[in-house]
PDB file of N, CA and C in Angstrom:
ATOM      1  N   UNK A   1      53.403 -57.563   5.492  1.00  0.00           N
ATOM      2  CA  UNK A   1      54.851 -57.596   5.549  1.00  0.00           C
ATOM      3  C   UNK A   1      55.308 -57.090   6.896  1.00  0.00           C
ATOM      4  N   UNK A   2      56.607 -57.231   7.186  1.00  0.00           N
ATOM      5  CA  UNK A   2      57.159 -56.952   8.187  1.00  0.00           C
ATOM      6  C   UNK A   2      58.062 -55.985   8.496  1.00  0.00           C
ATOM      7  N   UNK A   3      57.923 -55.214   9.625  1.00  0.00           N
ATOM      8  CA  UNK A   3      59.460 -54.643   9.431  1.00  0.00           C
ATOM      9  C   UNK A   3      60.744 -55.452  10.404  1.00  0.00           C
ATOM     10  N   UNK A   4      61.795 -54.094   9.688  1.00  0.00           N
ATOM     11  CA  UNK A   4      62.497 -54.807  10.498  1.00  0.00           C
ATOM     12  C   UNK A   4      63.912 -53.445  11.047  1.00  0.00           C
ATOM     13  N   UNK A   5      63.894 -53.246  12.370  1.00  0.00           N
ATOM     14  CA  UNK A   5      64.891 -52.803  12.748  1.00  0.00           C
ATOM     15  C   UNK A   5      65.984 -52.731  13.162  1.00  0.00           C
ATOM     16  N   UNK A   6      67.153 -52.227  12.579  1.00  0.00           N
ATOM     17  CA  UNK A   6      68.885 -52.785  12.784  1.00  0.00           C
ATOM     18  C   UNK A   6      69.191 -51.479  13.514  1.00  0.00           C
ATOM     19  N   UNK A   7      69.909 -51.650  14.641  1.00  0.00           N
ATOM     20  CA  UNK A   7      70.456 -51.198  15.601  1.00  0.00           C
ATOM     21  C   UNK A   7      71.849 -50.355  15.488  1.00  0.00           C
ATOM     22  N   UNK A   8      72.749 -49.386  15.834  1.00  0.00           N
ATOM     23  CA  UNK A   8      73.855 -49.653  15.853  1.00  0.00           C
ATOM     24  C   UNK A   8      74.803 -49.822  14.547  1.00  0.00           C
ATOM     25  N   UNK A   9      74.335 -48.598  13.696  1.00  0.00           N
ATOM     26  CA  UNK A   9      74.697 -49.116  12.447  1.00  0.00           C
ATOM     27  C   UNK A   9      76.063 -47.676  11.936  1.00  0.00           C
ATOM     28  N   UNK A  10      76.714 -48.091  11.677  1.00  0.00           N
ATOM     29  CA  UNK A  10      77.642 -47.308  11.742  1.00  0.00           C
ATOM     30  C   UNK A  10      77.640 -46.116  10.966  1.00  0.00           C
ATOM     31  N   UNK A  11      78.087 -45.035  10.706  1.00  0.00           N
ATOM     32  CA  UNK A  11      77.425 -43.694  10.060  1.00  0.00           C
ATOM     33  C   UNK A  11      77.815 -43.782   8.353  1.00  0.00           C
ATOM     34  N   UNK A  12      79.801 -44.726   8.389  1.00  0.00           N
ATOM     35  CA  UNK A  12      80.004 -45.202   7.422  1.00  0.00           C
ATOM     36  C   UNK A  12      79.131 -45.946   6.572  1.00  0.00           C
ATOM     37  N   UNK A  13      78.648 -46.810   6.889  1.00  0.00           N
ATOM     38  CA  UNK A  13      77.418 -48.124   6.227  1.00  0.00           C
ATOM     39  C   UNK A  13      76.422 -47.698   6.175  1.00  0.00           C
ATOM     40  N   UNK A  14      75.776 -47.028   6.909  1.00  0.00           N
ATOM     41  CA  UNK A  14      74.876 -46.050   6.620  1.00  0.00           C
ATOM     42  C   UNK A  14      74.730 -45.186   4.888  1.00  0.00           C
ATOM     43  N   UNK A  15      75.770 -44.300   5.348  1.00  0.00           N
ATOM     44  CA  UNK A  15      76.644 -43.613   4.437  1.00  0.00           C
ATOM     45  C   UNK A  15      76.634 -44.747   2.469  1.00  0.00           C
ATOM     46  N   UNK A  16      77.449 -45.699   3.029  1.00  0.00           N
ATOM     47  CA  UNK A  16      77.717 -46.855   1.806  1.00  0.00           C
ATOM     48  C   UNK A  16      76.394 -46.857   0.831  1.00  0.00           C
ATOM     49  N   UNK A  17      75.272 -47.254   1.983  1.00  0.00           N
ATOM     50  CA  UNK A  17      74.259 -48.104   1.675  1.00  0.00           C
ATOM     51  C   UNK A  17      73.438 -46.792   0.658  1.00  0.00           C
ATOM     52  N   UNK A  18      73.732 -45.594   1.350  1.00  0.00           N
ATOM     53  CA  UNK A  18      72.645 -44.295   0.882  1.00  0.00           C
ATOM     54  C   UNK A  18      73.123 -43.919  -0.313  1.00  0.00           C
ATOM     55  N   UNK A  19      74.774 -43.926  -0.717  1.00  0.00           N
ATOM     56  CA  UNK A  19      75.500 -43.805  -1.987  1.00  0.00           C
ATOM     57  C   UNK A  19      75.159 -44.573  -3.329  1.00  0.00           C
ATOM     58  N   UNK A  20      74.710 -46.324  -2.595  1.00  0.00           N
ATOM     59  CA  UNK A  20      74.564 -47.279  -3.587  1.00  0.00           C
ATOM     60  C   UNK A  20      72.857 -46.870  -4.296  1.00  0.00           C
ATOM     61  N   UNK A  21      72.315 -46.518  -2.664  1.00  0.00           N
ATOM     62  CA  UNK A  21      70.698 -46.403  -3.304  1.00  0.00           C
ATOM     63  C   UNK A  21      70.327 -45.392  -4.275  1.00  0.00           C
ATOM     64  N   UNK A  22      71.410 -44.148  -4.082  1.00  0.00           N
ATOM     65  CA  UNK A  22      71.535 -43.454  -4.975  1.00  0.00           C
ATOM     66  C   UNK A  22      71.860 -43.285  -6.412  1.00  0.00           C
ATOM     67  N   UNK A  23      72.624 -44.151  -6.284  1.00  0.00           N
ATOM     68  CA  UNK A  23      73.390 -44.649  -7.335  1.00  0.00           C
ATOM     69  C   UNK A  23      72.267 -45.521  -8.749  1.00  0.00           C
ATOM     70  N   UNK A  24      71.111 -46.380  -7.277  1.00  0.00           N
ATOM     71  CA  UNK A  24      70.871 -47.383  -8.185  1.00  0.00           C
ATOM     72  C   UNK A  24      69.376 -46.580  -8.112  1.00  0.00           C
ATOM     73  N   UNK A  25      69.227 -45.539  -7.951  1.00  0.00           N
ATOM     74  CA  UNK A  25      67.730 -45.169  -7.951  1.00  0.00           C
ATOM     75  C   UNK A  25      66.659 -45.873  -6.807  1.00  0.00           C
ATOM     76  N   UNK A  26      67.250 -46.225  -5.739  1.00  0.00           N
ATOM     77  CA  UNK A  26      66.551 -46.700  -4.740  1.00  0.00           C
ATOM     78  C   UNK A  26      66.276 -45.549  -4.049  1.00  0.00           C
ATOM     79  N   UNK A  27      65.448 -45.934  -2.898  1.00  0.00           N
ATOM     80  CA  UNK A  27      65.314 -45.667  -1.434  1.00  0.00           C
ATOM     81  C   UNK A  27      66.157 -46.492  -0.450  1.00  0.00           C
ATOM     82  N   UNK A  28      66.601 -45.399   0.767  1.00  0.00           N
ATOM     83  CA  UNK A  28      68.056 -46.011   1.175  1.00  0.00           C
ATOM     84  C   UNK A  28      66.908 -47.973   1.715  1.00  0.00           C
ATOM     85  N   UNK A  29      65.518 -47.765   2.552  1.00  0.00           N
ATOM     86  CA  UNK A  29      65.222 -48.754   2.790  1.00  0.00           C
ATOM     87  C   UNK A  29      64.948 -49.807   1.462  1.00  0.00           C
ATOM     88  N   UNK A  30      64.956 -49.557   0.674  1.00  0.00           N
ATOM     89  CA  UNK A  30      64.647 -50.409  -0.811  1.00  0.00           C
ATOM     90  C   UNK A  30      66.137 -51.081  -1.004  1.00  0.00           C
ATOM     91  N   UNK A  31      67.336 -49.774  -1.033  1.00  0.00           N
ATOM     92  CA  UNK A  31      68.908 -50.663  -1.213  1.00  0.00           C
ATOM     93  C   UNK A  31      69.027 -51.895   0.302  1.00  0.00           C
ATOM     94  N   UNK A  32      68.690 -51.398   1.403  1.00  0.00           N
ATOM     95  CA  UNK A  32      68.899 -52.113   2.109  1.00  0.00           C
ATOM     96  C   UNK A  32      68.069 -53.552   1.848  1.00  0.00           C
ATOM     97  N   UNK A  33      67.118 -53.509   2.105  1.00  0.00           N
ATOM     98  CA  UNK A  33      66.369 -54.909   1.353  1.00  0.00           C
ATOM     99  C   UNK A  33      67.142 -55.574   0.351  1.00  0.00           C
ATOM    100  N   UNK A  34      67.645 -55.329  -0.555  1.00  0.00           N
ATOM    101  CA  UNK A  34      68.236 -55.827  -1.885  1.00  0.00           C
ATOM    102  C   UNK A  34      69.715 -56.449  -1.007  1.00  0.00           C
ATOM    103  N   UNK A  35      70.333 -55.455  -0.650  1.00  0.00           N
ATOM    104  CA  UNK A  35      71.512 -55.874   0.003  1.00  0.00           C
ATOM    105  C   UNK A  35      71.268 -56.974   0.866  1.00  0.00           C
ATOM    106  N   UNK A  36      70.330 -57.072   1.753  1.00  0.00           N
ATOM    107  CA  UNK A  36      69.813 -58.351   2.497  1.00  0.00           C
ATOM    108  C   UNK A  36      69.462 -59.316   1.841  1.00  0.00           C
ATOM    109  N   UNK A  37      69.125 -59.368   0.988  1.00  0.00           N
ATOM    110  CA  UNK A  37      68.498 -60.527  -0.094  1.00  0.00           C
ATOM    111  C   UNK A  37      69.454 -61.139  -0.501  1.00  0.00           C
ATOM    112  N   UNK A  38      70.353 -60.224  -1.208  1.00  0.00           N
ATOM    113  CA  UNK A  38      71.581 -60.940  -1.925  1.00  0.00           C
ATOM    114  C   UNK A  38      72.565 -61.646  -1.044  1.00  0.00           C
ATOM    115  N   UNK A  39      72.766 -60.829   0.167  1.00  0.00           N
ATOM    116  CA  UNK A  39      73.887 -61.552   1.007  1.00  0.00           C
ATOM    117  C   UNK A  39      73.059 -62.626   1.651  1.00  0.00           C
ATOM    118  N   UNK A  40      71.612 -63.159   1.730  1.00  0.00           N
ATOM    119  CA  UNK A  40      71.128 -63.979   2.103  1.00  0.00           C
ATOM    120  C   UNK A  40      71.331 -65.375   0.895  1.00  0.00           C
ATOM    121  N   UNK A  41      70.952 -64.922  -0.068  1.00  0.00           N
ATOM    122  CA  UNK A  41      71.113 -65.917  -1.405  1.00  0.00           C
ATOM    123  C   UNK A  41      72.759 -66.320  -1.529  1.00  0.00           C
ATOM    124  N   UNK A  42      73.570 -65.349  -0.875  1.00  0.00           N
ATOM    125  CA  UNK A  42      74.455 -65.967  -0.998  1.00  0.00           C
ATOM    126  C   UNK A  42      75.221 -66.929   0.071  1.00  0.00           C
ATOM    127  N   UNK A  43      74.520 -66.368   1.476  1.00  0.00           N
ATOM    128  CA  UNK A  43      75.401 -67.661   2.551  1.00  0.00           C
ATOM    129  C   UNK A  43      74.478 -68.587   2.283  1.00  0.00           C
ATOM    130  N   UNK A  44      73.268 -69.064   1.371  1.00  0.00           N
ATOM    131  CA  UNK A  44      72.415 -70.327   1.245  1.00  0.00           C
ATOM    132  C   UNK A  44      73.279 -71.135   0.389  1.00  0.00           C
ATOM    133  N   UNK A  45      74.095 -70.168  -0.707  1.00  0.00           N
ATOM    134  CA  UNK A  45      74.545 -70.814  -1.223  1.00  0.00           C
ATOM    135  C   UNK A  45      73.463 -71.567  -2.875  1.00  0.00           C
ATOM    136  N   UNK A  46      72.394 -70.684  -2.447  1.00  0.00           N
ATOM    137  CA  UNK A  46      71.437 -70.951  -3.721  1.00  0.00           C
ATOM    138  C   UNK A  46      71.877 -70.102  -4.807  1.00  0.00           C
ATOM    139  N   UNK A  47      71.260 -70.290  -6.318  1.00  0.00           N
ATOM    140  CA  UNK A  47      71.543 -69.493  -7.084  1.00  0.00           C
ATOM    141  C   UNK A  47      70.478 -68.105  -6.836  1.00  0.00           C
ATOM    142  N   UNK A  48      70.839 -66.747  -7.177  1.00  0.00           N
ATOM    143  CA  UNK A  48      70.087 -65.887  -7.426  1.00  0.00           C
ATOM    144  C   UNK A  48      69.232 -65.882  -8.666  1.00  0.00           C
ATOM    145  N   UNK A  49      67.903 -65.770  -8.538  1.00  0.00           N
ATOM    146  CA  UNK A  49      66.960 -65.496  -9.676  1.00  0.00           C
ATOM    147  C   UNK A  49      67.478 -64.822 -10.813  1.00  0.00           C
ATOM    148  N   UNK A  50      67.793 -64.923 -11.872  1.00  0.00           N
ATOM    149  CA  UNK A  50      68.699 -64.320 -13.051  1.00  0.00           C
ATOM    150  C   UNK A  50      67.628 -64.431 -13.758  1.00  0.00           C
ATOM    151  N   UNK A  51      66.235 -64.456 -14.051  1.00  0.00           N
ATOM    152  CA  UNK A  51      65.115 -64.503 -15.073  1.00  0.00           C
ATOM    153  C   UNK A  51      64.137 -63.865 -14.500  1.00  0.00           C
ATOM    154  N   UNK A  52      64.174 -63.324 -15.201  1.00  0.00           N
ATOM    155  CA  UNK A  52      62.688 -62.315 -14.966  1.00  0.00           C
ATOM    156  C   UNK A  52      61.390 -63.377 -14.878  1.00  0.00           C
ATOM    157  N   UNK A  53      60.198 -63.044 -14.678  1.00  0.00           N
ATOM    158  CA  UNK A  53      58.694 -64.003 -14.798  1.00  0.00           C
ATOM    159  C   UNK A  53      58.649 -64.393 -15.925  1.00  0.00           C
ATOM    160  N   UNK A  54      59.064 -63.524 -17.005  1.00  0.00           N
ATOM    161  CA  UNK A  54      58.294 -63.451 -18.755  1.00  0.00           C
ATOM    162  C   UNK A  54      59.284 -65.254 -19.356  1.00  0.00           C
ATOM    163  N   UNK A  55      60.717 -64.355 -18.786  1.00  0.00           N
ATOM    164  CA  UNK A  55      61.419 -65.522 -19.373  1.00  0.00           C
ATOM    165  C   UNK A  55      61.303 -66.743 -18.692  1.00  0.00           C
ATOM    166  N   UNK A  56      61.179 -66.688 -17.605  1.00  0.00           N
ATOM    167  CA  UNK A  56      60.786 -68.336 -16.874  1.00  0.00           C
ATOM    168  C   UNK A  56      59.487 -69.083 -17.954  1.00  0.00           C
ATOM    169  N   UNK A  57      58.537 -68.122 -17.646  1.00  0.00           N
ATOM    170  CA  UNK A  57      57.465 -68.527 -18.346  1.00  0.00           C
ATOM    171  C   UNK A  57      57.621 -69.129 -19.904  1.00  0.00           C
ATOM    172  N   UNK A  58      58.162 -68.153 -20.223  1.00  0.00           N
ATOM    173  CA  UNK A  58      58.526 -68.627 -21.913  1.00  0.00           C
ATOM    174  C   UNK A  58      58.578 -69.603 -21.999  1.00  0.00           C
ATOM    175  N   UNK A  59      60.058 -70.265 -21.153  1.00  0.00           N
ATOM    176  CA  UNK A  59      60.906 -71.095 -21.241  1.00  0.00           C
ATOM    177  C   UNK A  59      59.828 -72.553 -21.226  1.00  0.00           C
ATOM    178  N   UNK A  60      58.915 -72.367 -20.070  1.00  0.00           N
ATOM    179  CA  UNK A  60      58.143 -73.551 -19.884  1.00  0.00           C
ATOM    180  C   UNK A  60      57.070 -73.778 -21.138  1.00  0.00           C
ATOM    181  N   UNK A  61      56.450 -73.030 -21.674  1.00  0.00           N
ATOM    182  CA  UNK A  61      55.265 -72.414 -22.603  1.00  0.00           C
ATOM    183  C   UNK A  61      55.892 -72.728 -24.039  1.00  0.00           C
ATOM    184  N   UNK A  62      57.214 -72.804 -24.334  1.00  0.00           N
ATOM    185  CA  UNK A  62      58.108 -72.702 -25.542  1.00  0.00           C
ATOM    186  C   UNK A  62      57.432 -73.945 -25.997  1.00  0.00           C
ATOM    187  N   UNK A  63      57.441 -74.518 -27.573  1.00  0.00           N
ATOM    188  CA  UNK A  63      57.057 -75.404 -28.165  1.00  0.00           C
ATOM    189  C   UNK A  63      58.628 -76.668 -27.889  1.00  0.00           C
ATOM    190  N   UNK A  64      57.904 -77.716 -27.360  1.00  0.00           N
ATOM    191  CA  UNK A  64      58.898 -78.896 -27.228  1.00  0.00           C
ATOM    192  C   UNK A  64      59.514 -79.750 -28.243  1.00  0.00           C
ATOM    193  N   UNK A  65      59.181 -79.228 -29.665  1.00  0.00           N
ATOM    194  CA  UNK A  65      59.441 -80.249 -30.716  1.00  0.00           C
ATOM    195  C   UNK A  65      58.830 -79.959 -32.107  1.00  0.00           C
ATOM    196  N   UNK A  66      59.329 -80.194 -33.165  1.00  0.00           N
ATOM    197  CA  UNK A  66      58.770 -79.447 -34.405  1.00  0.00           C
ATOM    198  C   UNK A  66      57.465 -79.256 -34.690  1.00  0.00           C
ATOM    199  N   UNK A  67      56.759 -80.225 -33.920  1.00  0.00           N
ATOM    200  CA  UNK A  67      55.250 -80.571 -34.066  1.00  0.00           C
ATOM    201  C   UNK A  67      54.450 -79.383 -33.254  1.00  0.00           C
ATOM    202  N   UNK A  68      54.799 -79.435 -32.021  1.00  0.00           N
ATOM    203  CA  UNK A  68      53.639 -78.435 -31.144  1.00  0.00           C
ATOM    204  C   UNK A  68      54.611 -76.912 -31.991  1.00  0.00           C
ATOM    205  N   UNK A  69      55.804 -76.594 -32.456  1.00  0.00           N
ATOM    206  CA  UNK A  69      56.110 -75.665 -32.991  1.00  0.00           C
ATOM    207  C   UNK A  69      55.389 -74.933 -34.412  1.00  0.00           C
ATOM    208  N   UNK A  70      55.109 -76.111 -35.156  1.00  0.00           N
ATOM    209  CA  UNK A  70      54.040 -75.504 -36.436  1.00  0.00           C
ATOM    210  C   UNK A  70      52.711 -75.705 -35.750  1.00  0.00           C
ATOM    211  N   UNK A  71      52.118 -76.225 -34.888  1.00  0.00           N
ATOM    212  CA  UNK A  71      50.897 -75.617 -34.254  1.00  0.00           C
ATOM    213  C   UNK A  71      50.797 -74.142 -33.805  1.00  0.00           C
ATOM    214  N   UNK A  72      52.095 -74.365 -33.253  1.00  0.00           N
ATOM    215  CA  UNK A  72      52.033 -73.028 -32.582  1.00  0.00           C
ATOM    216  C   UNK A  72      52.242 -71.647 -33.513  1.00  0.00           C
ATOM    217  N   UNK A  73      52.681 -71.826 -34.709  1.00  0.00           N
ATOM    218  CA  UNK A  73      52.752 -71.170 -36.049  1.00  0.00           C
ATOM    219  C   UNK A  73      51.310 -71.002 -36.576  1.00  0.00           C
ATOM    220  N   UNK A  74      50.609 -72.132 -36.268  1.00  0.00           N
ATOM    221  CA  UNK A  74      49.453 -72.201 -37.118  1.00  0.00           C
ATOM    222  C   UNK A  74      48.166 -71.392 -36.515  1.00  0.00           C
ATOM    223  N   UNK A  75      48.710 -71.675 -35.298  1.00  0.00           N
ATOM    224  CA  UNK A  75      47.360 -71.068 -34.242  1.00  0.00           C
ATOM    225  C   UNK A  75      47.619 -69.954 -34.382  1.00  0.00           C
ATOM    226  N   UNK A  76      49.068 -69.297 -34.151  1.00  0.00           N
ATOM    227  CA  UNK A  76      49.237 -67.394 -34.845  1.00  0.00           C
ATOM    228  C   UNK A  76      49.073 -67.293 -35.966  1.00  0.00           C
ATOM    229  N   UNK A  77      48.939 -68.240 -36.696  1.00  0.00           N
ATOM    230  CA  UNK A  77      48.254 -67.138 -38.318  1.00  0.00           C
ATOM    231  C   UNK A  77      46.892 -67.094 -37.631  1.00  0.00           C
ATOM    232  N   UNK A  78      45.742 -68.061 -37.682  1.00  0.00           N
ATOM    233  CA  UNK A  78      44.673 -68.035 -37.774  1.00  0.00           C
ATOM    234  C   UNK A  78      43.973 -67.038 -36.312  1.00  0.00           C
ATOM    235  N   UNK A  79      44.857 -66.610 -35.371  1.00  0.00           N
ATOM    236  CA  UNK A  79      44.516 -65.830 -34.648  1.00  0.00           C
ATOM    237  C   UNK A  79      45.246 -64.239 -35.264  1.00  0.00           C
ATOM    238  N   UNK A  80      46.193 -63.849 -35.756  1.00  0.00           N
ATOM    239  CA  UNK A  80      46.228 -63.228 -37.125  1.00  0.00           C
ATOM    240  C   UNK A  80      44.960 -62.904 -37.822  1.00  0.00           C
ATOM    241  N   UNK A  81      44.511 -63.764 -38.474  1.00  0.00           N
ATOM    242  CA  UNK A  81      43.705 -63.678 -39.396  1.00  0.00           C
ATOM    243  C   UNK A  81      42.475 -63.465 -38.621  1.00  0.00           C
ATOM    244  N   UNK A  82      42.237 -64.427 -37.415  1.00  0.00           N
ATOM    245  CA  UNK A  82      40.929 -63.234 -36.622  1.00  0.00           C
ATOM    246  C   UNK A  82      41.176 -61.565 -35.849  1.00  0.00           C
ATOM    247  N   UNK A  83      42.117 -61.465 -35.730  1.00  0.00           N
ATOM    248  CA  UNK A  83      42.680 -60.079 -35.269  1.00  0.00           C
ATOM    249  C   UNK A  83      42.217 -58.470 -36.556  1.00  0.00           C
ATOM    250  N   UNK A  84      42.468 -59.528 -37.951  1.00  0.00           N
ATOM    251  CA  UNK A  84      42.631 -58.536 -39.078  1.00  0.00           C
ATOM    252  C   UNK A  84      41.551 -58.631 -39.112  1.00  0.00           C
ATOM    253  N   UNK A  85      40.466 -59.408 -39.399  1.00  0.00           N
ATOM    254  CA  UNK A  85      39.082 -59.640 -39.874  1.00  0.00           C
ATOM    255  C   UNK A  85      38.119 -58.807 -38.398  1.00  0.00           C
ATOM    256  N   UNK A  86      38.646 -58.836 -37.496  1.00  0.00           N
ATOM    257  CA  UNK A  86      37.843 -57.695 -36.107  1.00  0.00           C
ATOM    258  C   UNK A  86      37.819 -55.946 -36.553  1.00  0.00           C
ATOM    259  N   UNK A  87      39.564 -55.848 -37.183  1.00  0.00           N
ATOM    260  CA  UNK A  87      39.757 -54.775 -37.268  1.00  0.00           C
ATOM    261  C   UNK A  87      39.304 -54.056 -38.841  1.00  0.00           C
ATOM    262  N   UNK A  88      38.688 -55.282 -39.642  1.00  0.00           N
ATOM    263  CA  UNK A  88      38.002 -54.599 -40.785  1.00  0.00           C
ATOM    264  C   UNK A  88      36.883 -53.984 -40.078  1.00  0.00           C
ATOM    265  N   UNK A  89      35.739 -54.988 -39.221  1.00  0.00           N
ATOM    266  CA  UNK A  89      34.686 -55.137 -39.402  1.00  0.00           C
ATOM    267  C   UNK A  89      34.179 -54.001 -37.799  1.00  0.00           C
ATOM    268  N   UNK A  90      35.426 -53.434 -37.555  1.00  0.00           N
ATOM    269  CA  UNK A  90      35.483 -52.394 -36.446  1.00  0.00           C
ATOM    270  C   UNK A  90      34.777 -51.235 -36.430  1.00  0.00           C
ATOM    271  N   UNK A  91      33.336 -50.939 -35.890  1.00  0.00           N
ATOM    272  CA  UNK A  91      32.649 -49.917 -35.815  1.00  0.00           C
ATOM    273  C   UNK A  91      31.537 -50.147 -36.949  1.00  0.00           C
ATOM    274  N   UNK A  92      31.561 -51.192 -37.512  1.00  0.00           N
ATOM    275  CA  UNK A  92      30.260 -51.768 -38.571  1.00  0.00           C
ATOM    276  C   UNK A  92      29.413 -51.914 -37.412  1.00  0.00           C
ATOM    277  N   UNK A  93      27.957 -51.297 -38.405  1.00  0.00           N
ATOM    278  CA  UNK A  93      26.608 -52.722 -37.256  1.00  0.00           C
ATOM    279  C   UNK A  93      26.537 -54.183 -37.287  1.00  0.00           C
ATOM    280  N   UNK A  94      26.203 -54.427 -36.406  1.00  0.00           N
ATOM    281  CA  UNK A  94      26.765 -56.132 -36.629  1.00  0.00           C
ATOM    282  C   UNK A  94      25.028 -56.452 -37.805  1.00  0.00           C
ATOM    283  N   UNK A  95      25.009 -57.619 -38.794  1.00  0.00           N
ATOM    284  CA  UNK A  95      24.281 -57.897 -39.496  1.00  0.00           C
ATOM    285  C   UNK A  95      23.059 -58.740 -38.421  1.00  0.00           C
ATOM    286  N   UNK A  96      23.736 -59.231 -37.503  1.00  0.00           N
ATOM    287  CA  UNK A  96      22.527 -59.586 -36.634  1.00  0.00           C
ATOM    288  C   UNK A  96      21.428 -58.867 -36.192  1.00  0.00           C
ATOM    289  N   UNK A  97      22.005 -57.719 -35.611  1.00  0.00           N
ATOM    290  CA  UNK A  97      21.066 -56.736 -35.028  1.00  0.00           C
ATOM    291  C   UNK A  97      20.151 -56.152 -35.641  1.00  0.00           C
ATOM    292  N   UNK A  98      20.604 -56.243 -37.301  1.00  0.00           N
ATOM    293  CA  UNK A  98      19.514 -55.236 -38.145  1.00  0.00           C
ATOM    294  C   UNK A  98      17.959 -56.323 -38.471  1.00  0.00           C
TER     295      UNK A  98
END
């Protein structure tokens, strides 16, 4: 990564930036980053990321139609049902070994 140094920065904005980081549990260089980001996303004129990874992901991963939806029901029971059947057989000797 890079740095980056701003010049000439007024004691006020300074000041602003150290209030907000405070505010938001930053580091004044952590608020500043964020503040750059956003006012960047916004003269692009792009939308800002509003989803976390989990929910992007979901979203793509989600079942498309009633069909892959009771698969996807079906595959959690029977992975269920291997989850419960591990946790009977948890700390047994396995019957192979003997």
């Amino acid at each position: 990564m890079g740095d980056l140094l701003i010049r000439n920065i007024s004691d006020a904005l300074k000041r602003d930036i150290s209030v907000r980081a405070e505010k938001n549990g930053n580091s004044l260089s952590d608020e500043a980053k964020s503040l750059l980001q956003k006012a960047v996303v916004d003269a692009s004129g792009a939308e800002a990321p509003t989803k976390s990874a989990w929910e992007a992901m979901r979203e793509i991963l989600a079942p498309k139609n009633e069909a892959e939806a009771r698969e996807a029901e079906e595959y959690a029971k029977i992975m269920d049902e291997i989850e419960a059947e591990r946790k009977r057989n948890f700390g047994r000797p396995s019957e192979e070994l003997e």
